[in-house]
Structure formats: structure tokens, C-alpha cells
Protein backbone atom coordinates (compact mmCIF):
# COMPACT_ATOMS: atom_id res chain seq x y z
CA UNK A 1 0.00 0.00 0.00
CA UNK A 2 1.39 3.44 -0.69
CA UNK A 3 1.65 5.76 2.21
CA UNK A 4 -0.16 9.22 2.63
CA UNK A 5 2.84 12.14 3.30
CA UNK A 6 2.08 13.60 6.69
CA UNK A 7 1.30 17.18 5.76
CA UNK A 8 3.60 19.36 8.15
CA UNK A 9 2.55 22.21 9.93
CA UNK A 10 3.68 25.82 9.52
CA UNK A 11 7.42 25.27 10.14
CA UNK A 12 7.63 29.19 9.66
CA UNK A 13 6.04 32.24 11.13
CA UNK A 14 6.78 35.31 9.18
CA UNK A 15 7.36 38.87 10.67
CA UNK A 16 7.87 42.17 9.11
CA UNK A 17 10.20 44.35 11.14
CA UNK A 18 10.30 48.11 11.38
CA UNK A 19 13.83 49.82 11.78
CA UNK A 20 14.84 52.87 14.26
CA UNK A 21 15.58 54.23 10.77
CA UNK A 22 12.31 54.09 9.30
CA UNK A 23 12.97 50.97 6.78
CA UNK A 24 10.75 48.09 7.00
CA UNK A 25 11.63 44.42 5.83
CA UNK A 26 8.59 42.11 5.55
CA UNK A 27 8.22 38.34 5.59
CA UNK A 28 11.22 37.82 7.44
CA UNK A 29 11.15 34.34 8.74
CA UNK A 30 11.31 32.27 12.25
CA UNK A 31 10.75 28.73 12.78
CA UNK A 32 7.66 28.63 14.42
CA UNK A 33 9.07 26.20 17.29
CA UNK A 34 10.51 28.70 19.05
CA UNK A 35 7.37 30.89 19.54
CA UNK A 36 4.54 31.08 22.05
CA UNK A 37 4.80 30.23 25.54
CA UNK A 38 5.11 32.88 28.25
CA UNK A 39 7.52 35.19 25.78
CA UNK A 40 5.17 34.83 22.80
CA UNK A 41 7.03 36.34 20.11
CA UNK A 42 9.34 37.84 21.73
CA UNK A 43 12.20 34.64 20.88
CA UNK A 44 11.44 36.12 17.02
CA UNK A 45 13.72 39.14 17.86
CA UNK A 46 16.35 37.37 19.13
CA UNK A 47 16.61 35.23 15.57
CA UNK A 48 15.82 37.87 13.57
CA UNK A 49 18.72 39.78 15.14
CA UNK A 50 20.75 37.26 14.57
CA UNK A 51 19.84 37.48 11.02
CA UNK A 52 20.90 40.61 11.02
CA UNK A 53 23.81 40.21 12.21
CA UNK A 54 25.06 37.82 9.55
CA UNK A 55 23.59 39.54 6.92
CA UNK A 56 25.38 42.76 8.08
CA UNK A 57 28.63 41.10 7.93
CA UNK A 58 27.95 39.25 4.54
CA UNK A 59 26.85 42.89 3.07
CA UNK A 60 29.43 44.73 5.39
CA UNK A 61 26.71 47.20 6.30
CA UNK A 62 25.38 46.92 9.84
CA UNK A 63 21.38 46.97 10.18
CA UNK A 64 19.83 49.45 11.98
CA UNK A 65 18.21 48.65 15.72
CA UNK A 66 14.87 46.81 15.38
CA UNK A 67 11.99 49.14 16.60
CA UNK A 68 9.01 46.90 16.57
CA UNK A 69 7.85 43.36 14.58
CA UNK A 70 4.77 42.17 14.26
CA UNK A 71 3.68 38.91 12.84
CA UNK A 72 2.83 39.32 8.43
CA UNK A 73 -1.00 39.10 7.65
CA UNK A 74 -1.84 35.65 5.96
CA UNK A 75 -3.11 36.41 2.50
């Protein structure tokens, strides 16, 4: 008999993240394992940070400071 593939759940949350400097990235991603709890999203700044951080030194242009994320609307 051939198996059914286990559809997997949303690995990924996406966030879009405003910038001290005004600039906004959107869809930026986090695995969604990391979120909810008693910090809800607040583990997503940590990674996307990190992010950040290697993209900045990939680019050689630091990111700004994150001022606020908030989770992408689901179209």
C-alpha cells in the first residue's frame, strides 16, 4: 500500500520588522518552534537579530536597531 505524506505544519512564522531608521523588511522568517509560551514572540527578535547580524557582515553594512515586529497578515 502506498503511504499518505504527513502534511507538516507551519514550520515558519513570518514577521515584518520596522527599523529605528524608518525601513521596513517584511516576511522575514522564524521557525515557528521557538514561539509562544510565556515570551510569545518575543524569541522572534532574538533570531531575527541574529539574522541581522550575519547579513550585516555578509553585506558589510550593519542593520539598523529593530523598533518593533509584528507577525505578516496571511493572505
Amino acid at each position: 500500500m502506498a503511504r499518505r505524506k504527513v502534511k507538516q505544519e507551519a514550520e515558519f512564522v513570518l514577521f515584518d520588522v520596522l527599523y529605528e531608521d524608518g525601513t521596513r523588511r517584511s516576511n522575514r522568517r522564524v521557525p515557528g518552534s521557538i514561539l509562544g509560551g510565556l515570551d510569545g514572540d518575543e524569541p522572534a527578535r532574538a533570531v531575527i537579530e541574529e539574522q541581522d547580524r550575519e547579513l550585516g557582515g555578509l553585506s558589510g553594512q550593519p542593520r539598523p536597531l529593530i523598533a518593533s515586529l509584528t507577525r505578516s497578515s496571511v493572505r
